[in-house]
N, C-alpha and C. Protein backbone atom coordinates (compact mmCIF):
# COMPACT_ATOMS: atom_id res chain seq x y z
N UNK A 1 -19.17 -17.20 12.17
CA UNK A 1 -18.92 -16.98 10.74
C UNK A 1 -17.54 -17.48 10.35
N UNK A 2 -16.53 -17.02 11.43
CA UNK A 2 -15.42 -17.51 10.98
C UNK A 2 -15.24 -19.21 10.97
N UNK A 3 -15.48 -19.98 11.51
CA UNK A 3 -15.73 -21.34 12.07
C UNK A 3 -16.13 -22.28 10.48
N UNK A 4 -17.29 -21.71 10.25
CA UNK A 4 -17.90 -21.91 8.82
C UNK A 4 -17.10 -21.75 7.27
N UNK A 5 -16.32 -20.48 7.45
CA UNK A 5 -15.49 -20.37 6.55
C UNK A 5 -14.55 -21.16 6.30
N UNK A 6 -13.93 -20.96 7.81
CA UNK A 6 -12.90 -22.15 7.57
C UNK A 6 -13.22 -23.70 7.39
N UNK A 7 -14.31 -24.47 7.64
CA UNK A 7 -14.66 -25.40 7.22
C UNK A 7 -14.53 -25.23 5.95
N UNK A 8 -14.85 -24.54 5.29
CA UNK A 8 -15.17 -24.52 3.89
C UNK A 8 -13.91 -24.43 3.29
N UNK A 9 -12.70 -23.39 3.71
CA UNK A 9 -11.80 -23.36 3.20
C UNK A 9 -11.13 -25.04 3.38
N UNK A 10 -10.88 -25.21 4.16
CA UNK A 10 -10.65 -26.66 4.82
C UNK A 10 -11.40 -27.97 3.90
N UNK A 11 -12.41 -27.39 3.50
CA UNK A 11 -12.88 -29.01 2.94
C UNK A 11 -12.67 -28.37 0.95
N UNK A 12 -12.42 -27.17 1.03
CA UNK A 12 -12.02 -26.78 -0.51
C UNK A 12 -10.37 -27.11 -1.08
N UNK A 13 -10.02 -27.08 0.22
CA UNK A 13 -8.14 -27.53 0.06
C UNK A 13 -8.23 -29.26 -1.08
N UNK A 14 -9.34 -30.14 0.14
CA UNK A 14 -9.17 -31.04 -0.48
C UNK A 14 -8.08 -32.33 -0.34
N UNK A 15 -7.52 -31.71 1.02
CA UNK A 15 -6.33 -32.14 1.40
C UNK A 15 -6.31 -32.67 2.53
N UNK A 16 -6.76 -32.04 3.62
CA UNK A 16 -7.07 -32.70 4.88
C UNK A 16 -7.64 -34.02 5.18
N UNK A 17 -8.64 -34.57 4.26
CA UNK A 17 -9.66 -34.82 4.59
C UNK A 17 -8.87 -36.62 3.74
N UNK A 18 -8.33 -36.49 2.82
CA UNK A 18 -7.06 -37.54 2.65
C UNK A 18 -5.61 -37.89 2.91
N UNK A 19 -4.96 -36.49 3.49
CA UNK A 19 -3.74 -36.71 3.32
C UNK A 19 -3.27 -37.59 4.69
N UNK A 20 -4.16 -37.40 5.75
CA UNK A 20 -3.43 -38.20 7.04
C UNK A 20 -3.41 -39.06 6.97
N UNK A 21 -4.55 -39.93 6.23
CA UNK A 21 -3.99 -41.42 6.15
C UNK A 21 -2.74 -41.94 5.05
N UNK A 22 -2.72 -41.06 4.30
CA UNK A 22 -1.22 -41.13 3.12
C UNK A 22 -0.21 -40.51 3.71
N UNK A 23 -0.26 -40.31 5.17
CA UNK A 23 1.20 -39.05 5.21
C UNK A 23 2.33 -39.73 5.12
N UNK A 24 2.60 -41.02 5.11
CA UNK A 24 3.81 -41.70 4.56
C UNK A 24 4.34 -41.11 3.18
N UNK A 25 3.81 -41.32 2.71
CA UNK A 25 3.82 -40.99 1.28
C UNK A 25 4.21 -39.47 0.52
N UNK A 26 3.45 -38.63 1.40
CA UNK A 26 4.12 -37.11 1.37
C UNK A 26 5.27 -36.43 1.64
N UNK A 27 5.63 -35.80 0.54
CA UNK A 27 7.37 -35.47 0.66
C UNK A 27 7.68 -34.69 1.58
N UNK A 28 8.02 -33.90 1.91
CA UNK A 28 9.38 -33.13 3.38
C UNK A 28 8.35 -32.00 2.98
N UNK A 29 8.42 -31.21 1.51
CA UNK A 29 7.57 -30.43 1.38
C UNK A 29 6.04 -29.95 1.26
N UNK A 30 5.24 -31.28 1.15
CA UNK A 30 3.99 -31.42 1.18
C UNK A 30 3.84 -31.50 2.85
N UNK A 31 4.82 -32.12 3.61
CA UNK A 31 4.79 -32.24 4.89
C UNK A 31 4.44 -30.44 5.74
N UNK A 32 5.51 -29.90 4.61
CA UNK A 32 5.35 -28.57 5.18
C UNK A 32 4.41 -27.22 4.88
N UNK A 33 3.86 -28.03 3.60
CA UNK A 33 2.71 -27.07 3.11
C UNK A 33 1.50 -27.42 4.26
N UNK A 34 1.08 -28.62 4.28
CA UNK A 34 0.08 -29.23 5.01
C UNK A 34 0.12 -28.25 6.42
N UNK A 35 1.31 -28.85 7.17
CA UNK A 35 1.64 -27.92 8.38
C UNK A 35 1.04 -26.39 8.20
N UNK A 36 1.76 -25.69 6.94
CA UNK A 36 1.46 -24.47 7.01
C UNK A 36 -0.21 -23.97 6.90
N UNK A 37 -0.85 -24.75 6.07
CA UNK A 37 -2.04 -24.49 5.86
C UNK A 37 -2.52 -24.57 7.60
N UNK A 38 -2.13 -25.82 7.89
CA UNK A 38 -3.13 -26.24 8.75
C UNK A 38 -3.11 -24.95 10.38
N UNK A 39 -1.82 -24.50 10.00
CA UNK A 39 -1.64 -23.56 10.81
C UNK A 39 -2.61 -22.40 10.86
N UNK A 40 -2.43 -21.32 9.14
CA UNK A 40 -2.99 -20.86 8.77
C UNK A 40 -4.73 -20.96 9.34
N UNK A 41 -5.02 -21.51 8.71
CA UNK A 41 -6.38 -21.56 9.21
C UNK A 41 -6.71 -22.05 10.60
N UNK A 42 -5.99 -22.79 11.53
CA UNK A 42 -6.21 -22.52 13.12
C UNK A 42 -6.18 -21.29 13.81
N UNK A 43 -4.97 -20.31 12.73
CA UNK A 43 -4.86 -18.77 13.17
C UNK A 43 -6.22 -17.85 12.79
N UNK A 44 -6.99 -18.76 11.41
CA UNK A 44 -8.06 -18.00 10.92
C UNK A 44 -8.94 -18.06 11.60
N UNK A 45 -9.13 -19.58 11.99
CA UNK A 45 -10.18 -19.55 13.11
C UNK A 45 -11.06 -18.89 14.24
N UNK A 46 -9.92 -18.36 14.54
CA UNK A 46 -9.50 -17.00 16.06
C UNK A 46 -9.75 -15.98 15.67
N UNK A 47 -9.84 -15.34 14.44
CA UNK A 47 -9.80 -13.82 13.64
C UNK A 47 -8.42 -13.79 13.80
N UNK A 48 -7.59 -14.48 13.49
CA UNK A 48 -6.06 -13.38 13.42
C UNK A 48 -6.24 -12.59 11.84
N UNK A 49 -5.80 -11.83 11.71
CA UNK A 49 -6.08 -11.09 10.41
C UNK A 49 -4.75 -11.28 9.86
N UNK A 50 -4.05 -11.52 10.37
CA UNK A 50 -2.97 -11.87 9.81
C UNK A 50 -2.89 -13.35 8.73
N UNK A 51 -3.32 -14.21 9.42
CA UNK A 51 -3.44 -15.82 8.82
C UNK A 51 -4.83 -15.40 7.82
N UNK A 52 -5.74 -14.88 7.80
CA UNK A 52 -6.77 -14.74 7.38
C UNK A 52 -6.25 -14.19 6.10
N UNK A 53 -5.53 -12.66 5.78
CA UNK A 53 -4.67 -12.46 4.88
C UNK A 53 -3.90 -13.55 4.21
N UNK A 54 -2.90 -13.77 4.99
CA UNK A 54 -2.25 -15.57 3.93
C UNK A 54 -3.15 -15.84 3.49
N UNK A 55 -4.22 -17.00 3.67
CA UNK A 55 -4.77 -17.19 3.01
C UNK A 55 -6.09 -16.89 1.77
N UNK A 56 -5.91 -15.52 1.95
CA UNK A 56 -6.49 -14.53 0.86
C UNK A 56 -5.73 -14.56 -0.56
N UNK A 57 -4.49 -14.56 0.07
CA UNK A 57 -3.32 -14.00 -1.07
C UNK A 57 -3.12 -15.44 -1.63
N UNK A 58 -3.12 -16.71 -0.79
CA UNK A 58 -2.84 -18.09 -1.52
C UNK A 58 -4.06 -18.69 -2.59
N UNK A 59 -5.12 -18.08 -1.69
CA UNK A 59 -6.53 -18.09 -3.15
C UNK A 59 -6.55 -17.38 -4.05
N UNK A 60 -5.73 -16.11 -4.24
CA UNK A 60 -5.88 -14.99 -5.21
C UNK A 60 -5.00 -16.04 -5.83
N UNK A 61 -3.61 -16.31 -5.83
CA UNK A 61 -2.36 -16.29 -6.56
C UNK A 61 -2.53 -17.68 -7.18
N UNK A 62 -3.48 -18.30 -6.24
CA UNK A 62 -3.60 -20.35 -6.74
C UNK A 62 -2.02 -20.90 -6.14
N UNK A 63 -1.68 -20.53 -4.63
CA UNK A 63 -0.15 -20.73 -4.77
C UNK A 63 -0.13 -22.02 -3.69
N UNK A 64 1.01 -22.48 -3.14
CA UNK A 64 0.99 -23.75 -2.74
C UNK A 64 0.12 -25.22 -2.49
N UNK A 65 -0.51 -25.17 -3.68
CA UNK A 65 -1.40 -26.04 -4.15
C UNK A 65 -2.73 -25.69 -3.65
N UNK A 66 -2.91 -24.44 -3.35
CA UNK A 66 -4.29 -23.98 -3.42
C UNK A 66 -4.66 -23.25 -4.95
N UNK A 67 -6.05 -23.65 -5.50
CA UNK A 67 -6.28 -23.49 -6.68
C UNK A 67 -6.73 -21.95 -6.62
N UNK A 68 -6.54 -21.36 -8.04
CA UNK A 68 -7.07 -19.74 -7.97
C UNK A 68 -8.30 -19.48 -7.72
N UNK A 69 -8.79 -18.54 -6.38
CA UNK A 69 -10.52 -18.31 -6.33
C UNK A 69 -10.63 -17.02 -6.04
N UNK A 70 -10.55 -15.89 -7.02
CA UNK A 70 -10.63 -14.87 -6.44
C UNK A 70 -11.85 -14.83 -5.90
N UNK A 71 -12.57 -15.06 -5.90
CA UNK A 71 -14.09 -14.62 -5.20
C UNK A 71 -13.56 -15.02 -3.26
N UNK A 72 -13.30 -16.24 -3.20
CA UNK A 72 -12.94 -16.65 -2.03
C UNK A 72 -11.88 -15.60 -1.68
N UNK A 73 -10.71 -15.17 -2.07
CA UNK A 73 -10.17 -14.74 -1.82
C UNK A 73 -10.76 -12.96 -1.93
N UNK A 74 -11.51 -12.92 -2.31
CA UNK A 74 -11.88 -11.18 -1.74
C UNK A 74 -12.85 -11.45 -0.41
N UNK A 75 -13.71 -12.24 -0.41
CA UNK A 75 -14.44 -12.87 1.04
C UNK A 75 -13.17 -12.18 1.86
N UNK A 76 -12.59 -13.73 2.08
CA UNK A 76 -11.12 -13.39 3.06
C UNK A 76 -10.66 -12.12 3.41
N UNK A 77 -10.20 -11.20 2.21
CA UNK A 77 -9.97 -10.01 2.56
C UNK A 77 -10.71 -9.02 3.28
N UNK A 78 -12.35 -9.43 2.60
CA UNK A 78 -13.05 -8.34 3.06
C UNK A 78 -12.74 -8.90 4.73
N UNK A 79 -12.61 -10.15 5.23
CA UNK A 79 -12.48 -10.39 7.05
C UNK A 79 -11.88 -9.88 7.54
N UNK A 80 -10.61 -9.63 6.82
CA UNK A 80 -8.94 -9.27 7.13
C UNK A 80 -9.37 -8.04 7.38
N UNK A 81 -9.70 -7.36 6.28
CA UNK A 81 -10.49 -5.56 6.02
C UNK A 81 -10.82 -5.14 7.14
N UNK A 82 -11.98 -5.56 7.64
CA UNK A 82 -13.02 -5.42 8.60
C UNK A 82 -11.93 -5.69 9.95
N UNK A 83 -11.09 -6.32 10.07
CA UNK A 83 -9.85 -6.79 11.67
C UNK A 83 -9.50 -5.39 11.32
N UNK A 84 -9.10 -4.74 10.38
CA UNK A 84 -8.14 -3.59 10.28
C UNK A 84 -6.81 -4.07 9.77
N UNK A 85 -6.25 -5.07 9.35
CA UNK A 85 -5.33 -5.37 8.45
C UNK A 85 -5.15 -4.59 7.48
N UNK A 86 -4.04 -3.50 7.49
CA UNK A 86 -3.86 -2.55 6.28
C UNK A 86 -3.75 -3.10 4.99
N UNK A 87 -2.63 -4.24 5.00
CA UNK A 87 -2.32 -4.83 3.97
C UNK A 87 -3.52 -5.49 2.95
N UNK A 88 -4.73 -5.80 3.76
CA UNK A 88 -5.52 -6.39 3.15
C UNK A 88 -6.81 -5.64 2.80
N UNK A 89 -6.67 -4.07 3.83
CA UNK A 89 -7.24 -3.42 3.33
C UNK A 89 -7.32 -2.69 1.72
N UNK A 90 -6.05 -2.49 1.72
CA UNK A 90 -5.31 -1.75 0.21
C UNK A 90 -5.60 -2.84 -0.83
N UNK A 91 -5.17 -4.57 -0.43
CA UNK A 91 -5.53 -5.18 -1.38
C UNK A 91 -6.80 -5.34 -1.99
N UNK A 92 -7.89 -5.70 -0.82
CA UNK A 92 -9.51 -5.83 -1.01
C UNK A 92 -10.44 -4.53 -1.86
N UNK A 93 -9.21 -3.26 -1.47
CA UNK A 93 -9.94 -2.32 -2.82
C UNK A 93 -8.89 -2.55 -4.03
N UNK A 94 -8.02 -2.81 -4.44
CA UNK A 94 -7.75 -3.48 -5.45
C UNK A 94 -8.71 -4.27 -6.37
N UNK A 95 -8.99 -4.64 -5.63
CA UNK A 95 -10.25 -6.08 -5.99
C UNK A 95 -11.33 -5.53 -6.76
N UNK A 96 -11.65 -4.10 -5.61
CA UNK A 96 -13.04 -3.47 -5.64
C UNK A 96 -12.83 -2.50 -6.85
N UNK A 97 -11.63 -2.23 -6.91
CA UNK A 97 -11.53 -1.00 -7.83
C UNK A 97 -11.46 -2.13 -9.47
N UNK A 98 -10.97 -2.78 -9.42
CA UNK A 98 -10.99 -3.69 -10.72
C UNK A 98 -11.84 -4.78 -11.05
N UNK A 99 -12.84 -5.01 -10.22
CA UNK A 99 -14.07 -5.58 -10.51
C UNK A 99 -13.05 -7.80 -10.36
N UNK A 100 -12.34 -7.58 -9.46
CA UNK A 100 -11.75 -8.88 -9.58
C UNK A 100 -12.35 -9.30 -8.69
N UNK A 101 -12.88 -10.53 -8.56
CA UNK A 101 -13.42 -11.44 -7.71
C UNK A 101 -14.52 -11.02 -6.74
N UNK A 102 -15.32 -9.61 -7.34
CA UNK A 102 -16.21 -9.46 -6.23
C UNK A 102 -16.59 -8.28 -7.42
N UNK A 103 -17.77 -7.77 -7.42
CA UNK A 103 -18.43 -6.81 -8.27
C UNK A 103 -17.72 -5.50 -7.98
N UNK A 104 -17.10 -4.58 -9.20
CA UNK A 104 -16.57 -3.09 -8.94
C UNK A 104 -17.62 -2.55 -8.26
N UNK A 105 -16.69 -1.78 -7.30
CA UNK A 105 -17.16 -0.54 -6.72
C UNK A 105 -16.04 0.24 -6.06
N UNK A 106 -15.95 1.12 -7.10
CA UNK A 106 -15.25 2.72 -6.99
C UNK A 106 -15.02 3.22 -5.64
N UNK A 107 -16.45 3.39 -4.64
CA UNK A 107 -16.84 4.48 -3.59
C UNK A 107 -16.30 3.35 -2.43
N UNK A 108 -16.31 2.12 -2.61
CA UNK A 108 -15.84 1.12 -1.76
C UNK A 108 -14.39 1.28 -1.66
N UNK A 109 -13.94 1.11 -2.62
CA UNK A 109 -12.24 0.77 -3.27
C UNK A 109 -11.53 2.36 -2.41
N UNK A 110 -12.63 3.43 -2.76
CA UNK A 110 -11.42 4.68 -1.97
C UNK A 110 -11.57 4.23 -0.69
N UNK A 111 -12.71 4.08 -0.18
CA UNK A 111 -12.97 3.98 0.88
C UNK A 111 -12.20 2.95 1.65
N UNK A 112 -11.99 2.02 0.95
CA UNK A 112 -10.83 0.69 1.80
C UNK A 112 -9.40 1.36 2.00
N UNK A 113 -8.96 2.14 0.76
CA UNK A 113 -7.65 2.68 0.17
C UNK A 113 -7.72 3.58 1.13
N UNK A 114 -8.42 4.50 1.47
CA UNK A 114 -8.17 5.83 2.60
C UNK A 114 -7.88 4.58 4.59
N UNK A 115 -8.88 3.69 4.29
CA UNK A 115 -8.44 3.01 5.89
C UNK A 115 -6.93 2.70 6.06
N UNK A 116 -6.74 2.14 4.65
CA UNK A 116 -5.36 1.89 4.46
C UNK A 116 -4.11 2.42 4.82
N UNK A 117 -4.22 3.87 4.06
CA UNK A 117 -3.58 4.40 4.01
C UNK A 117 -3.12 5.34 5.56
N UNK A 118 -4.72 5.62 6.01
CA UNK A 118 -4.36 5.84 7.58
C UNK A 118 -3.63 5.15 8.51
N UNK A 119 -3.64 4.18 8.27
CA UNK A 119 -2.66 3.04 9.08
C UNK A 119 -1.14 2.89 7.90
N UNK A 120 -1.20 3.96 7.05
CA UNK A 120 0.74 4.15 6.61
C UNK A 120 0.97 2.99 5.50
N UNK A 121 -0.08 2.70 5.17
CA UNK A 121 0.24 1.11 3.74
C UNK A 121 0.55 2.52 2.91
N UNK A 122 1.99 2.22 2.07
CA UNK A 122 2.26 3.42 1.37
C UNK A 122 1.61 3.19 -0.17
N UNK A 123 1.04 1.46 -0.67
CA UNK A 123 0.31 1.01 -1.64
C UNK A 123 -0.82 1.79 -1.70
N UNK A 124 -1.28 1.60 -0.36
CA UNK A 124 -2.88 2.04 -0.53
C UNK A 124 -2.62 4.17 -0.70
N UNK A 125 -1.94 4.70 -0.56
CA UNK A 125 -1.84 6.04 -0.81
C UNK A 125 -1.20 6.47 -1.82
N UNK A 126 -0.71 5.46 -2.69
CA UNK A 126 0.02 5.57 -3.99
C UNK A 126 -1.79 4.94 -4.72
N UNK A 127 -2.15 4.19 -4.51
CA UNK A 127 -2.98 3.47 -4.95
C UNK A 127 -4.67 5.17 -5.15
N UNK A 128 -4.79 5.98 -3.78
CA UNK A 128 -5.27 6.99 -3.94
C UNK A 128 -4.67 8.32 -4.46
N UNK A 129 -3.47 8.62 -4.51
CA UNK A 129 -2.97 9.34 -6.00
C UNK A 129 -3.47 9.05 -6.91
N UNK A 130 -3.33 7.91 -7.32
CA UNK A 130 -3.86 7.39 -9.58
C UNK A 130 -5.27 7.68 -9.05
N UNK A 131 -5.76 7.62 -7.91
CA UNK A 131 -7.62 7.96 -7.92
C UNK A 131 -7.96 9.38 -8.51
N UNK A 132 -6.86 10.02 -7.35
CA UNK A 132 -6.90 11.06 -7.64
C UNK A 132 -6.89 12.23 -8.87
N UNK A 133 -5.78 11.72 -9.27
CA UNK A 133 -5.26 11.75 -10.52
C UNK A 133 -5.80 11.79 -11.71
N UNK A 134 -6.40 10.65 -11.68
CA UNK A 134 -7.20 10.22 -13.31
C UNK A 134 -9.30 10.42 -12.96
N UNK A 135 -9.67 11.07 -11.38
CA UNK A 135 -10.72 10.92 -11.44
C UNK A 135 -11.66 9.49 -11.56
N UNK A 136 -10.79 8.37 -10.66
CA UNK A 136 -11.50 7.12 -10.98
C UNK A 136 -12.12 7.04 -9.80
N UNK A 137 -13.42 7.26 -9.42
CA UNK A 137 -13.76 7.17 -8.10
C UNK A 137 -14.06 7.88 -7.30
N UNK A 138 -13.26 9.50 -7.51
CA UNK A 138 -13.74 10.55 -6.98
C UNK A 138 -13.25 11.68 -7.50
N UNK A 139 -13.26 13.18 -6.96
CA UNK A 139 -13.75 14.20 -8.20
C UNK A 139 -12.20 14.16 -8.48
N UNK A 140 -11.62 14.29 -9.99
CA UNK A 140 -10.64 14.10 -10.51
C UNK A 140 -9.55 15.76 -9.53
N UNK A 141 -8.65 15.84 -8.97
CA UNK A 141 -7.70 16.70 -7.98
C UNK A 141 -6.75 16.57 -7.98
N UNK A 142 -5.85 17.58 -8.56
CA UNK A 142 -4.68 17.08 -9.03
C UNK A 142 -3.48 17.35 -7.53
N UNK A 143 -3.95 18.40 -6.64
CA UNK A 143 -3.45 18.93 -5.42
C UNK A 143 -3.70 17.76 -4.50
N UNK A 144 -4.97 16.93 -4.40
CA UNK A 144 -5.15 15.54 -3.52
C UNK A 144 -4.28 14.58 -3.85
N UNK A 145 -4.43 14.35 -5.28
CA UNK A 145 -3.18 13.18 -6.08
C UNK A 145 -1.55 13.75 -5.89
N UNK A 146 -1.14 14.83 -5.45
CA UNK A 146 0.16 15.34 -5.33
C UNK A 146 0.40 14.80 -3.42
N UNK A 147 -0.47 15.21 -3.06
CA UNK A 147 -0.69 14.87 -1.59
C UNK A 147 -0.04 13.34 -1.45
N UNK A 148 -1.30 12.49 -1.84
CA UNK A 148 -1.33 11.30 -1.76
C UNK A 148 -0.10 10.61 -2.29
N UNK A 149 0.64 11.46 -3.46
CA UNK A 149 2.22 10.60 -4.11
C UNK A 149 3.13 10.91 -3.16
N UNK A 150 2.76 11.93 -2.61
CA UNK A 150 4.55 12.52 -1.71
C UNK A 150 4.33 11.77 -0.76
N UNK A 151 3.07 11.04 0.15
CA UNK A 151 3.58 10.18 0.71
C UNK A 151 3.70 9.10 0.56
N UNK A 152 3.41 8.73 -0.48
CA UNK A 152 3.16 7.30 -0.89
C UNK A 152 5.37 7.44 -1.48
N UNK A 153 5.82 8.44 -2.32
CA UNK A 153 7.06 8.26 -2.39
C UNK A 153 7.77 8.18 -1.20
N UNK A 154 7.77 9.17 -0.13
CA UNK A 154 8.33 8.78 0.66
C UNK A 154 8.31 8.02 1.52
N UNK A 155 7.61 7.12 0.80
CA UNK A 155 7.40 5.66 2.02
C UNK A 155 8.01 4.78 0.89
N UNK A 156 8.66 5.11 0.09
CA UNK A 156 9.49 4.55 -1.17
C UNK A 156 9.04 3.76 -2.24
N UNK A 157 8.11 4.29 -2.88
CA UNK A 157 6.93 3.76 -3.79
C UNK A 157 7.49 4.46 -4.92
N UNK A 158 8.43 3.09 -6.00
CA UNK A 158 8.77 3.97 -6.81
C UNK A 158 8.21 5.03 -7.96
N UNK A 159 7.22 4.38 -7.85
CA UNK A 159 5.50 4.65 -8.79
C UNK A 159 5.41 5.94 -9.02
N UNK A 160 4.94 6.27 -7.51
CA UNK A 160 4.47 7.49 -6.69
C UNK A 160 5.55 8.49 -6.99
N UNK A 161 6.93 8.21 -6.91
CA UNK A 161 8.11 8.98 -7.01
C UNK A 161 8.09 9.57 -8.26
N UNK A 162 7.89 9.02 -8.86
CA UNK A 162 7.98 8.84 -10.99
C UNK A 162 6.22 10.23 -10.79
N UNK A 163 5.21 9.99 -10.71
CA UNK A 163 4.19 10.68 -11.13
C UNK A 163 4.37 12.07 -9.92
N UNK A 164 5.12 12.29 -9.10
CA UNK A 164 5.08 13.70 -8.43
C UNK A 164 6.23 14.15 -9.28
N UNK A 165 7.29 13.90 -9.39
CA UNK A 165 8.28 14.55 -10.18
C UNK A 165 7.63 14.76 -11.89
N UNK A 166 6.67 13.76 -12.20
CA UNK A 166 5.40 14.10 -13.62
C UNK A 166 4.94 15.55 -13.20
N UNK A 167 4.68 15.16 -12.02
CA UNK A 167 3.32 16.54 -11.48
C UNK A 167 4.50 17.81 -11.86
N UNK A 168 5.35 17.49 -10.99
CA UNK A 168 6.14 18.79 -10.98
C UNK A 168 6.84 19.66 -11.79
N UNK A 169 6.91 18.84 -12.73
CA UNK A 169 7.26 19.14 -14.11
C UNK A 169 6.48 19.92 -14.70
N UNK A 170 5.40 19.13 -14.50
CA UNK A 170 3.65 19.69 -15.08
C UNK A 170 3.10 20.84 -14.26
N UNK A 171 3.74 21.45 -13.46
CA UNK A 171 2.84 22.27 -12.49
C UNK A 171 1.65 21.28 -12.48
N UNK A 172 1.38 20.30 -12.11
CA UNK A 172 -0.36 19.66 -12.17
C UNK A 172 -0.02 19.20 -10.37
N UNK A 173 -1.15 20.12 -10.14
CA UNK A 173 -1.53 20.32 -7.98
C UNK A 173 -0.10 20.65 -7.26
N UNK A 174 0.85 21.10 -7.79
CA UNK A 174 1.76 21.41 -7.09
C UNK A 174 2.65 22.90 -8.02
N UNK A 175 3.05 23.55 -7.37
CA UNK A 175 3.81 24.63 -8.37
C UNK A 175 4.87 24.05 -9.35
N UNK A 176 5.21 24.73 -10.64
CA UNK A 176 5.76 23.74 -11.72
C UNK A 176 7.07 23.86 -10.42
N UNK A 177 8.20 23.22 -10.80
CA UNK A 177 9.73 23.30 -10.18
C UNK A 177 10.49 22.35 -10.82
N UNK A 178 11.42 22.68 -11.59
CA UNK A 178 12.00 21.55 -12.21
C UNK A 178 13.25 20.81 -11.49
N UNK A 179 13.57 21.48 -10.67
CA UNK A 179 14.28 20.72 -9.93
C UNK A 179 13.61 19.84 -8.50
N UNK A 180 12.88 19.90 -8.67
CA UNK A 180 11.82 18.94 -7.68
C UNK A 180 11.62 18.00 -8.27
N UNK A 181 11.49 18.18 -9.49
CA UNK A 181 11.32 16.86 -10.49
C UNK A 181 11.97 16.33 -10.77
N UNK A 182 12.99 17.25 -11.04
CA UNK A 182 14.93 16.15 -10.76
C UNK A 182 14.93 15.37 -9.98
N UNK A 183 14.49 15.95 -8.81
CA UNK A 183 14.74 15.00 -7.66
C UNK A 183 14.04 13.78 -7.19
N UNK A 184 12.69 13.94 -7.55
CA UNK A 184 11.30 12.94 -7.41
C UNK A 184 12.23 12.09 -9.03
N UNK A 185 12.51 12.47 -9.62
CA UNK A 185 12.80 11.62 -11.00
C UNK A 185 14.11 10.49 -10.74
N UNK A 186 14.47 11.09 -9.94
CA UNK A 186 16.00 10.34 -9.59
C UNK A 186 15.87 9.21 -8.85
N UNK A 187 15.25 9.59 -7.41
CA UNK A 187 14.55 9.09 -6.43
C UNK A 187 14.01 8.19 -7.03
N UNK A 188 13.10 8.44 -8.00
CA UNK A 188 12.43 6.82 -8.28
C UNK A 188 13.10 6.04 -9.22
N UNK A 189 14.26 6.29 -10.21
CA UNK A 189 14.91 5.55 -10.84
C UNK A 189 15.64 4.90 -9.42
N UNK A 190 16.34 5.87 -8.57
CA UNK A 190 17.24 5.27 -7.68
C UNK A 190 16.38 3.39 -6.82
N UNK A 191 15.04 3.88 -6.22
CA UNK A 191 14.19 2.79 -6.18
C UNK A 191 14.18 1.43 -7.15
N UNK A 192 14.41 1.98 -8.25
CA UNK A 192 14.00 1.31 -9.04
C UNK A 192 14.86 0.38 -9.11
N UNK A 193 16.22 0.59 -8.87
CA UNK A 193 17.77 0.10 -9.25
C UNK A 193 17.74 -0.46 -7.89
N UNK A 194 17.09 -0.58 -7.17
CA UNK A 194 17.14 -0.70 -5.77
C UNK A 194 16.19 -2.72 -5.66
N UNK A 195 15.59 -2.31 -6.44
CA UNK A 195 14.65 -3.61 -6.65
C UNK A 195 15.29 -5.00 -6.89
């Protein structure tokens, strides 16, 4: 499966398949995109989930002269997904949760976001807070979404920091405390200034 893909990615570049006989002609930096791709996908080849990711994120973004495909690029992820790549786990329910490049699905999207998050992506557990939170996906819990921000803040998510010091303010899944909220409030401006 992987073999096939990458053909495909490979003959979708569009690049390979002319540039060696022009490589005179290609600048220092086309020299080094080429390289990189060509890397990339020798690593994809193998299942690295790592290279498999790159090139997820270069089809999402349309970036070093690869054109935008989200569809291709949730494929990819879902490979990356399936290796156990956190990073691409959290992203591929991104995808799922917003109906980008692959049909929504909610029960999928937690479900990628919880693999995620077990392996410490502090995205993907900031990402199941707002689930939590707003009820997108599963039963709306405001004590699960408090859960899910404190660690998603303290893995320094300024996001996450900003909506537990909300919570705490709010008594919403945690006891009111206003100085908890001072502190979650600070904390994430401090992040923020940090950026």
């Amino acid at each position: 499966m992987h073999k096939i893909l990458v053909l495909f990615i490979l003959s979708s570049f569009g690049l390979f398949s002319t540039c060696f006989a022009e490589e005179d002609r290609l600048s220092d930096s086309e020299h080094l995109r080429l390289k990189h791709h060509s890397y990339l996908v020798e690593k994809a080849n193998v299942g690295d989930s790592q290279a498999i990711y790159e090139l997820a994120v270069l089809n999402l973004n349309g970036a070093e002269g690869v054109p935008k495909r989200p569809g291709m690029a949730a494929g990819l992820l879902r490979q990356a997904s399936e290796l156990g790549h956190p990073a691409a786990q959290n992203l591929y329910a991104t995808l799922l949760a917003n109906g980008h490049g692959i049909a929504q699905n909610l029960t999928e999207a937690i479900r990628w976001w919880r693999a995620s998050a077990t392996h410490g992506n502090h995205w993907a557990e900031y990402n199941l807070g707002y689930a939590y939170s707003t009820g997108r996906g599963v039963s709306q819990n405001d004590s699960e979404a408090a859960k899910w921000f404190k660690l998603a803040a303290d893995g320094g998510i300024e996001e996450a920091a900003a909506q537990l010091g909300f919570f705490y303010l709010m008594g919403r899944g945690v006891e009111r405390n206003q100085e908890k909220a001072s502190e979650y409030m600070r904390r994430a401006r401090d992040l923020r200034n940090k950026r």
